[in-house]
Each structure stands twice: as structure tokens, then as C-alpha cells.
Protein backbone atom coordinates (compact mmCIF):
# COMPACT_ATOMS: atom_id res chain seq x y z
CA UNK A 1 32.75 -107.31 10.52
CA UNK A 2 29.33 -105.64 11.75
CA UNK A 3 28.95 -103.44 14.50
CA UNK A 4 26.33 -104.17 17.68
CA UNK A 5 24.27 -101.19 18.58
CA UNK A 6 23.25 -102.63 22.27
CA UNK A 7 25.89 -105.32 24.30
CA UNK A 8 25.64 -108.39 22.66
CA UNK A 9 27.76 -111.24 23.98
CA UNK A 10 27.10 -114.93 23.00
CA UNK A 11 28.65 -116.69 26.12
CA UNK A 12 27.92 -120.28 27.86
CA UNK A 13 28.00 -120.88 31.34
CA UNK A 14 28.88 -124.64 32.50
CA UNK A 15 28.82 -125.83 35.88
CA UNK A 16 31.61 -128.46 36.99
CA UNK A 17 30.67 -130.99 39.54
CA UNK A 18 33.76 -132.47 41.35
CA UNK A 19 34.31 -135.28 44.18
CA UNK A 20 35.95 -134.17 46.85
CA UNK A 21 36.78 -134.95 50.29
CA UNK A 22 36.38 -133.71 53.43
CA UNK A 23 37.09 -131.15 55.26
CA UNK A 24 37.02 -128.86 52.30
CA UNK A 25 40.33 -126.77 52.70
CA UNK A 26 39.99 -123.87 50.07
CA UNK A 27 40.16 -120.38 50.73
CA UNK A 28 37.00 -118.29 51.31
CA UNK A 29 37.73 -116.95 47.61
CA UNK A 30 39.20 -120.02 46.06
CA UNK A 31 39.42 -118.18 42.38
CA UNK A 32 42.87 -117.42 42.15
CA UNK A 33 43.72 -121.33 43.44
CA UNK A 34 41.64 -122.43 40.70
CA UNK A 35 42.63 -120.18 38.29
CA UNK A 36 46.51 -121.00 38.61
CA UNK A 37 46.07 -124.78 38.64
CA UNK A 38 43.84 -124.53 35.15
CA UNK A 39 46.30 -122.66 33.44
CA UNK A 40 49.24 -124.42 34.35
CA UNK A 41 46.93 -127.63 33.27
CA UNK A 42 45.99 -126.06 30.09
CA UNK A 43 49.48 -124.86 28.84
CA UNK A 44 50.56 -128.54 30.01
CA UNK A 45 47.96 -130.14 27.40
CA UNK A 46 48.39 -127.74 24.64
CA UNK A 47 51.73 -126.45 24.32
CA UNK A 48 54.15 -128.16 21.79
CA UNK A 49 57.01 -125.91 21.44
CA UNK A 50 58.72 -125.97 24.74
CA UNK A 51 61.12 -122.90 27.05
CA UNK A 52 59.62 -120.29 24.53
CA UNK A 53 57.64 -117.69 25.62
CA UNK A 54 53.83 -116.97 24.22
CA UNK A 55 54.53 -114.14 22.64
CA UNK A 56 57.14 -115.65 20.82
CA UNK A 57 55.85 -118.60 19.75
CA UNK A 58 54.72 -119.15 15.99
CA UNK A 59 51.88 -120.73 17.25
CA UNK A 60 50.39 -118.16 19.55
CA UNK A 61 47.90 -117.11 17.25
CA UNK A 62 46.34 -120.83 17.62
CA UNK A 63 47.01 -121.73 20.98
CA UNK A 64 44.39 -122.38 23.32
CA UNK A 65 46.24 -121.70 25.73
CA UNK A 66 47.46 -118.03 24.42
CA UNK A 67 44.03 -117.53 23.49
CA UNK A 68 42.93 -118.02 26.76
CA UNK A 69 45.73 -117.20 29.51
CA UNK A 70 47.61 -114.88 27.72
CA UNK A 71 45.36 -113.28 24.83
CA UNK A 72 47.65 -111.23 23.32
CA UNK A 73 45.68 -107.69 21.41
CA UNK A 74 46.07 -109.08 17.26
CA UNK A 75 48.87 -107.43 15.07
CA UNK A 76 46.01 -104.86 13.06
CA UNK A 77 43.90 -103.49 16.71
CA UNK A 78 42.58 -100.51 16.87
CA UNK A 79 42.32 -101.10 20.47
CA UNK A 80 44.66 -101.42 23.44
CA UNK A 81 48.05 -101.14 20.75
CA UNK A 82 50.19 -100.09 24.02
CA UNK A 83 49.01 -103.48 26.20
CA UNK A 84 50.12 -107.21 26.18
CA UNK A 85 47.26 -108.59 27.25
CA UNK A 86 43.47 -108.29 26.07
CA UNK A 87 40.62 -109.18 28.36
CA UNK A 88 40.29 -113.19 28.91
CA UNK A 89 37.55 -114.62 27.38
CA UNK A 90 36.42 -116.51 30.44
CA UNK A 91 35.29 -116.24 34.19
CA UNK A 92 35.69 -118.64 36.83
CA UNK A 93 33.16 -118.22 39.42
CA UNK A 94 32.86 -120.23 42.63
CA UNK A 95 28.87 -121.63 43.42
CA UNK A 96 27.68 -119.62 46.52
CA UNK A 97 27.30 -122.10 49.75
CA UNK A 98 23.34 -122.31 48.89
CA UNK A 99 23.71 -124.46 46.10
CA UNK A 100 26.73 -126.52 46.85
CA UNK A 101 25.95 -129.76 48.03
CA UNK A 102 28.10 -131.71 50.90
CA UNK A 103 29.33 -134.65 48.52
CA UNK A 104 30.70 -132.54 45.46
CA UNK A 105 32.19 -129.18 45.06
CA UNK A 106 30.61 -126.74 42.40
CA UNK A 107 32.54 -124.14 40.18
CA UNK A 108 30.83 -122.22 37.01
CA UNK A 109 32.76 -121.56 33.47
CA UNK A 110 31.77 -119.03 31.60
CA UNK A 111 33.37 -118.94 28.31
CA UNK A 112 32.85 -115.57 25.75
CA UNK A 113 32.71 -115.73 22.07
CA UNK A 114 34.92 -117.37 20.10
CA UNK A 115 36.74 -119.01 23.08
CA UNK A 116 33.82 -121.80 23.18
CA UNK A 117 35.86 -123.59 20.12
CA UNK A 118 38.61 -124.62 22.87
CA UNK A 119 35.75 -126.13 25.33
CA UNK A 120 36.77 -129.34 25.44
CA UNK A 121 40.30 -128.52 25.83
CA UNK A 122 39.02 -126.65 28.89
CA UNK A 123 37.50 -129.29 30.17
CA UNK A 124 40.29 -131.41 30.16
CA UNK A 125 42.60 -128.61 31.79
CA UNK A 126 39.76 -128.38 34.70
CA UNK A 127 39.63 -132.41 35.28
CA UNK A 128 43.73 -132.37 35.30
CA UNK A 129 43.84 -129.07 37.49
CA UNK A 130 41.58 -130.93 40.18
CA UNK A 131 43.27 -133.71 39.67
CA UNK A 132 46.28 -132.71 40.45
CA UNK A 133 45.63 -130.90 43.38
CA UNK A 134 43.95 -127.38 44.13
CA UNK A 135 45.24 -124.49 46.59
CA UNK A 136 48.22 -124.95 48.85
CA UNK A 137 47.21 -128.43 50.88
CA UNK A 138 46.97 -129.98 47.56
CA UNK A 139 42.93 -131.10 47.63
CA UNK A 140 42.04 -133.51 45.10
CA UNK A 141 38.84 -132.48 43.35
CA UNK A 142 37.45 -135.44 40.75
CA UNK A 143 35.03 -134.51 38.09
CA UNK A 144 32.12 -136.29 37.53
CA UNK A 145 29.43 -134.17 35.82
CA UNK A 146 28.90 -130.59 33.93
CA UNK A 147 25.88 -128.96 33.27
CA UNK A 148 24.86 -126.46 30.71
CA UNK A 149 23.80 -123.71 32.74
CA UNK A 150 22.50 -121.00 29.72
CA UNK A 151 18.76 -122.27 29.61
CA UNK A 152 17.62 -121.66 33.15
CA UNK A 153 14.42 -124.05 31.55
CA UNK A 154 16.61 -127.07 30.01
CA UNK A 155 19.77 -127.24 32.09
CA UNK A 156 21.37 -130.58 30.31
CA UNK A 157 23.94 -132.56 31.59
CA UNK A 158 27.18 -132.25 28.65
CA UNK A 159 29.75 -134.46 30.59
CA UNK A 160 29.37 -137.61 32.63
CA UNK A 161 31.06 -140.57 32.74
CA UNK A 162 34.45 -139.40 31.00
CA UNK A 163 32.32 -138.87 28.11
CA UNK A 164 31.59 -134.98 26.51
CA UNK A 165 28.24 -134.46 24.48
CA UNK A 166 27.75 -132.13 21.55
CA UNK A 167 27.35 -128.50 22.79
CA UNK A 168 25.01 -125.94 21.75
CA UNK A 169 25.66 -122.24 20.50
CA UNK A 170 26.69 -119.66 22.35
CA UNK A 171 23.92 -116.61 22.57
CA UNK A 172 24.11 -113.41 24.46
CA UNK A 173 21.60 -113.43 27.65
CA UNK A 174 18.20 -112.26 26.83
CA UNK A 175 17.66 -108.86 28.51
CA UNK A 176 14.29 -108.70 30.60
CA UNK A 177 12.01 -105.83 30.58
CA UNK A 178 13.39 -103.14 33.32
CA UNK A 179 12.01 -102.93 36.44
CA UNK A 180 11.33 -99.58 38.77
CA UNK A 181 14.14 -100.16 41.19
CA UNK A 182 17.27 -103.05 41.88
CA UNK A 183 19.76 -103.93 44.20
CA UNK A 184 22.91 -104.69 42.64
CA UNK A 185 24.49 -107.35 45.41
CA UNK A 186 28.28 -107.55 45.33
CA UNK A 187 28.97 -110.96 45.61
CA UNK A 188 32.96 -111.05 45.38
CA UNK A 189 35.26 -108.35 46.03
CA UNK A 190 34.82 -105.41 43.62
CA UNK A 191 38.64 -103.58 42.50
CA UNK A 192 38.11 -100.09 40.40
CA UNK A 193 40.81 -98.28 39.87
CA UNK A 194 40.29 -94.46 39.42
CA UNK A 195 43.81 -92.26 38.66
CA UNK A 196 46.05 -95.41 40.01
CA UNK A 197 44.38 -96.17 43.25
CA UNK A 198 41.77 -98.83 44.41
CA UNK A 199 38.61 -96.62 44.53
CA UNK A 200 37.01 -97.00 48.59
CA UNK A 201 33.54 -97.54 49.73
CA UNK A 202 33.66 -93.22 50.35
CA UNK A 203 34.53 -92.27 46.85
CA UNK A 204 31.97 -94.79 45.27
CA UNK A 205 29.95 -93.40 42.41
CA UNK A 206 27.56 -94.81 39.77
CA UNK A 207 29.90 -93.25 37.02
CA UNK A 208 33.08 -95.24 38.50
CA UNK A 209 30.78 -98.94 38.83
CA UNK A 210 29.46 -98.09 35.50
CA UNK A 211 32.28 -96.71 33.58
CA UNK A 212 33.96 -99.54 34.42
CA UNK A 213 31.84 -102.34 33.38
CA UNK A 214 30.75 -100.19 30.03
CA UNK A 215 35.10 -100.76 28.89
CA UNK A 216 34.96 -104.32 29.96
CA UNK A 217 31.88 -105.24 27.95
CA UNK A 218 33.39 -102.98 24.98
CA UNK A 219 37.14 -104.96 25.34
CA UNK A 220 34.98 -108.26 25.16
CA UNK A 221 32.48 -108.08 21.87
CA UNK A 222 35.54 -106.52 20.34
CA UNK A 223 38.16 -108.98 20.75
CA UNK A 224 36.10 -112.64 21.54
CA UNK A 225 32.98 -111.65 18.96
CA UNK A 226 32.17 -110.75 15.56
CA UNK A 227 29.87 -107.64 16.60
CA UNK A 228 32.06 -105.27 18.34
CA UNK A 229 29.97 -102.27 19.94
CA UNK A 230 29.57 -99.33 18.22
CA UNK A 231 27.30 -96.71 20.82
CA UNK A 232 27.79 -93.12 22.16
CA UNK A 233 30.24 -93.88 24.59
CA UNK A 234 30.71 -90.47 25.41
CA UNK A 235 27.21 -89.58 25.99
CA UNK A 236 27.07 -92.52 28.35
CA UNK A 237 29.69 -92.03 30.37
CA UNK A 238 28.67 -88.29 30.95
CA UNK A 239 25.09 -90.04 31.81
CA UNK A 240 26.75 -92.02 34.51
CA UNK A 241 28.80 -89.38 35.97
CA UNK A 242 25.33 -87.38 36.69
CA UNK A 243 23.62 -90.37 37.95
CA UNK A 244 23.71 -91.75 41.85
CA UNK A 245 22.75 -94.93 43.71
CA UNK A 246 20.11 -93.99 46.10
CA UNK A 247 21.62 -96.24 48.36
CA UNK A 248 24.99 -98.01 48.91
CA UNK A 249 26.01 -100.27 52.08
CA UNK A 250 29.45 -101.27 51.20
CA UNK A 251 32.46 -102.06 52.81
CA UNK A 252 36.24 -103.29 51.89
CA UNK A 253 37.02 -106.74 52.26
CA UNK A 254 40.68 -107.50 52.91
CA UNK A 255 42.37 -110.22 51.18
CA UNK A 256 45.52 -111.30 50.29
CA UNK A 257 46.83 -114.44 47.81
CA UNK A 258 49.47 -116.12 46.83
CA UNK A 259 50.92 -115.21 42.97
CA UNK A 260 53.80 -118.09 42.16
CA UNK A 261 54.17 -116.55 38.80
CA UNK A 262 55.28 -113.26 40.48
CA UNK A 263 56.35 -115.06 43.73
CA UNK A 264 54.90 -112.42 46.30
CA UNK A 265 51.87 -112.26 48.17
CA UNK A 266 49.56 -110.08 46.83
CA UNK A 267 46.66 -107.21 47.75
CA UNK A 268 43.45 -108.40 46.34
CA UNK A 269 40.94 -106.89 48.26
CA UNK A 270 37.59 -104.78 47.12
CA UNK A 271 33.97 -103.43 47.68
CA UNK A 272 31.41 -106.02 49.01
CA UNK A 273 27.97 -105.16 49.57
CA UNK A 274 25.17 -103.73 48.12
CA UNK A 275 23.96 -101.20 45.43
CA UNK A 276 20.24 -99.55 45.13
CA UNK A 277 18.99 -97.85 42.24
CA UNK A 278 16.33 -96.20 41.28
CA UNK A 279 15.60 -96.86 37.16
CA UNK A 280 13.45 -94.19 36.06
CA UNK A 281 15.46 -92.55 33.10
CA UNK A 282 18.28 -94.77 33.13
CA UNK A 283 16.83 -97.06 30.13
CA UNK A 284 19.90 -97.04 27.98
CA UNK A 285 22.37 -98.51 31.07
CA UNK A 286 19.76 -101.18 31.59
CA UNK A 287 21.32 -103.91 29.07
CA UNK A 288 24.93 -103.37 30.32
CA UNK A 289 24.00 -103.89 34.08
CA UNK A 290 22.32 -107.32 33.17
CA UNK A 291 24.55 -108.45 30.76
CA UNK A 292 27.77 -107.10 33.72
CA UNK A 293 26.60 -110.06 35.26
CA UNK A 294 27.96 -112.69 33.25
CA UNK A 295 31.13 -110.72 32.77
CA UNK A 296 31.97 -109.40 35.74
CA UNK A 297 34.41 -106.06 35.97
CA UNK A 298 37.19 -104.55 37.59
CA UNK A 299 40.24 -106.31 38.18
CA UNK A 300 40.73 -109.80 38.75
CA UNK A 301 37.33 -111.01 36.96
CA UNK A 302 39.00 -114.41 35.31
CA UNK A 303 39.63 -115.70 38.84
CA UNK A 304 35.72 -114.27 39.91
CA UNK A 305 36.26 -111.17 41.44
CA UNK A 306 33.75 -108.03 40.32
CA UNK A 307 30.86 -110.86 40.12
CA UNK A 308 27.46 -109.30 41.11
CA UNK A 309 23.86 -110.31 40.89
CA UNK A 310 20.71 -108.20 40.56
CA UNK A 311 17.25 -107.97 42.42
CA UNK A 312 14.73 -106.40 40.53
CA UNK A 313 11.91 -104.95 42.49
CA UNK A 314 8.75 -103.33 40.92
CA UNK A 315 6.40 -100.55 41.55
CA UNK A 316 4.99 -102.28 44.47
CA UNK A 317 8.19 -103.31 46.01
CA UNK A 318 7.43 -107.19 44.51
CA UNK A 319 10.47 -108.72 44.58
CA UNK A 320 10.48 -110.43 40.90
CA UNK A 321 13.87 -111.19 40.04
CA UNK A 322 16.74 -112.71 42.23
């Protein structure tokens, strides 16, 4: 196995079209409904060896399902020996209001490394989640199309009509030249955990945001990839520690959901807002913040929490990136 110097991720996002009807009765953040209904969907489709749990199963090193839900650390890691779970290979991300349409409902995959060899078993899982009914009302959600969203030039149309085309390869997002200044805009709510406790919109820091997203992109090319990272993690992290946003205006969203697997109600909430930075010297965190976001970080990213988007400004305060 070779090592990556910089992040290097081959991922695909799809975008799932679905029929609907009105009034749309989802939560606000409608991940963790979504989330629940396409595992329970997926383990429904896959699993053949019934009342036995994954990490029992003589098939969990197969399963789509444990792959994906579950994805238990393998037997010879060198990383994370002490947990039961690895990072999921995927991220479910809702479609901001601006580019759903009235008629269908929009939701993005976004599938890591080697998980992209249980796509269309993922499909399915969506189509028979929706199906059978999203969130606590029940809504029916009908899929009718998905769209290859990786080449922002040639976005192609993979499912339609009950019938799934031939995919392309995965490749890791191509990292643009970086700009003077950005905004990082927290677009679900952010949950980083520093010594046991949700980190507030006070105690904020570069080093916390960055740290953070620098383990979950680490976790990721080493598990769902063939080029885990090999860099100066160290050298980073002390980096990020010295470095500060010269602006943040965030705040902490409140939220609660629903777990049926733990049966409780459950304290989701985290950091919405926004993030400015100034780039000048910060060249070597430039690939991790673009890549961070396709994968998210903090807690909860598989249901779409920690997603963020950047606005790259230059010199002249151009706006040239959204």
C-alpha cells in the first residue's frame, strides 16, 4: 500500500431526485430521518444471516451493509484498535432550499473510496427508504432521477426510469489555486468535542476547526482508500494552534432528534455561521479545507452535520469562488 503526501480522496457525489407530495413535512435538518430509514433499508436488502449481530457475523467483512453502517476498524489496524466503529464512508447531505425545486425533493450521496463498489446497492436502499416512508409522519418520497454531481462541466444523469447506467471512477476533488482570503460558511450544525465537551461559539479556535477535520480526512484515506496519508501531523497541528480566524460570527443552534436504536431523544446541536481567514502563510492547510468540504467533520457527518462551503475572495475583494 502507498502512502499520499497531500489529502487525496477519490469520492463521487450523486444527487437523488424524489417525488414527493405536499406539504413537505421533514425536519429543518432531515439527516438523521434519512439516515435511519437507509440503513434499516440497506441491512433489509443485504443481510442473509438473520438475529446475529454485525460483529458477529462471518460475513461482516463483505457486507454492504457492515461496510457501510457499521464499518468495523479490520483485524491488523494500526489505527483506532480500542474503537468499534471506523469513520463511514459516506455523507448524506440535504440540497439547500436554492436549488430544490417545488415538484421533487433533492438529497446528495457522497460515497468515499472503496465504498463506491456497493453503489447500486445504495441506490436501492435510498428508493426503498423513501419508499417506505421518511421521518415520523411517514412521507413517501419516489425516486425518479440521479445525477452525477463530480464534473461540475458534465453533470450526467446515471438513473432514470428504474434503470442504473455504468458509473465512472471515483477521483479526489481537484484543489484550486489559493486565494488571499475565504469565508468558511457553516452550513449545518458544527459538533467538536475538546476534553469531553461540545466546544461553544467562545472557545472557538482555528486549531480546534482544523484539528478536527485534519483526523477525519486521516481516518478516511486510511480505511476507504489505498493511499493512506503520511504528513507531519505534528507540525500541523502546532501550525493550527498558532493560527486565528480574523473573524468568526457564530452561534449554537439547538436541536434535538429522535434515536430509535437508542430509544431517547437526543442533543444534536452545534456552531452555525461563519468563518474568515486570512491565507497568507497558511499554504500547507489549503488542500484539507477544500477537500473538508466533501467530508464534512465533527460528529454526526453521515447524517450531514459539520458540512461547510467556502468563498474565496482575492486581493481585490473579487468574490471568485462560491
Amino acid at each position: 500500500m502507498t502512502t499520499a503526501l497531500q489529502p487525496n480522496i477519490p469520492l463521487k457525489t450523486y444527487r437523488f431526485f424524489f417525488d414527493f407530495d405536499l406539504p413537505l413535512k421533514l425536519p429543518k435538518f432531515a439527516g438523521s430521518a434519512w439516515r435511519g430509514a437507509f440503513g434499516t433499508a440497506l441491512k433489509k436488502t443485504v443481510c442473509v444471516v438473520r438475529n446475529t449481530p454485525c460483529n458477529e457475523c462471518m460475513l461482516k467483512s463483505s457486507c454492504a451493509y457492515s461496510y457501510v453502517f457499521e464499518t468495523p476498524p479490520p483485524d491488523n489496524t494500526e489505527k483506532m484498535r480500542k474503537y468499534n466503529a471506523a469513520p463511514h464512508p459516506f455523507v448524506l447531505r440535504l440540497v439547500d432550499g436554492k436549488n430544490q425545486s417545488k415538484s421533487q425533493y433533492a438529497l446528495d450521496l457522497t460515497l468515499f473510496g472503496h465504498a463506491g463498489r456497493f453503489f447500486p446497492y445504495l441506490v436501492y436502499a435510498l428508493q426503498r427508504a423513501g419508499l417506505e416512508g421518511i421521518g415520523g409522519h411517514r412521507q413517501i418520497f419516489s425516486l425518479k432521477t440521479i445525477v452525477d454531481m463530480s464534473d461540475a462541466d458534465n453533470r450526467n444523469i446515471i438513473y432514470e426510469d428504474g434503470k442504473l447506467t455504468q458509473n465512472t471512477c471515483a477521483a479526489s476533488p481537484e484543489i484550486p489555486a489559493m486565494p488571499a482570503h475565504i469565508t468558511i460558511n457553516l452550513l449545518t450544525p458544527l459538533r467538536v468535542k475538546q476534553g469531553g465537551k461540545n466546544v461553544s461559539h467562545t472557545h472557538f479556535s482555528f486549531g480546534a476547526f482544523f484539528s478536527t477535520l485534519l483526523r477525519r480526512i486521516s481516518m478516511i484515506s486510511y480505511f476507504h482508500t489505498d493511499t493512506p496519508l503520511e504528513t507531519d501531523f505534528a507540525a500541523l497541528t502546532a501550525q493550527a494552534k498558532n493560527t486565528e480566524f480574523s473573524t468568526q460570527q457564530l452561534s449554537w443552534y439547538d436541536w434535538t432528534r429522535y434515536s430509535s436504536r437508542q430509544d431517547m431523544e437526543m442533543n444534536m446541536g452545534g456552531l452555525v455561521g461563519k468563518l474568515q481567514l486570512d491565507m497568507q502563510g497558511l499554504e500547507k492547510f489549503w488542500p484539507y479545507l477544500w477537500l473538508g468540504q466533501w467530508t464534512h467533520l465533527g460528529k454526526g457527518t453521515s447524517m450531514g452535520l459539520g458540512a461547510y462551503s467556502i468563498q474565496m475572495t482575492s486581493l481585490s475583494n473579487d468574490t471568485i469562488v462560491v
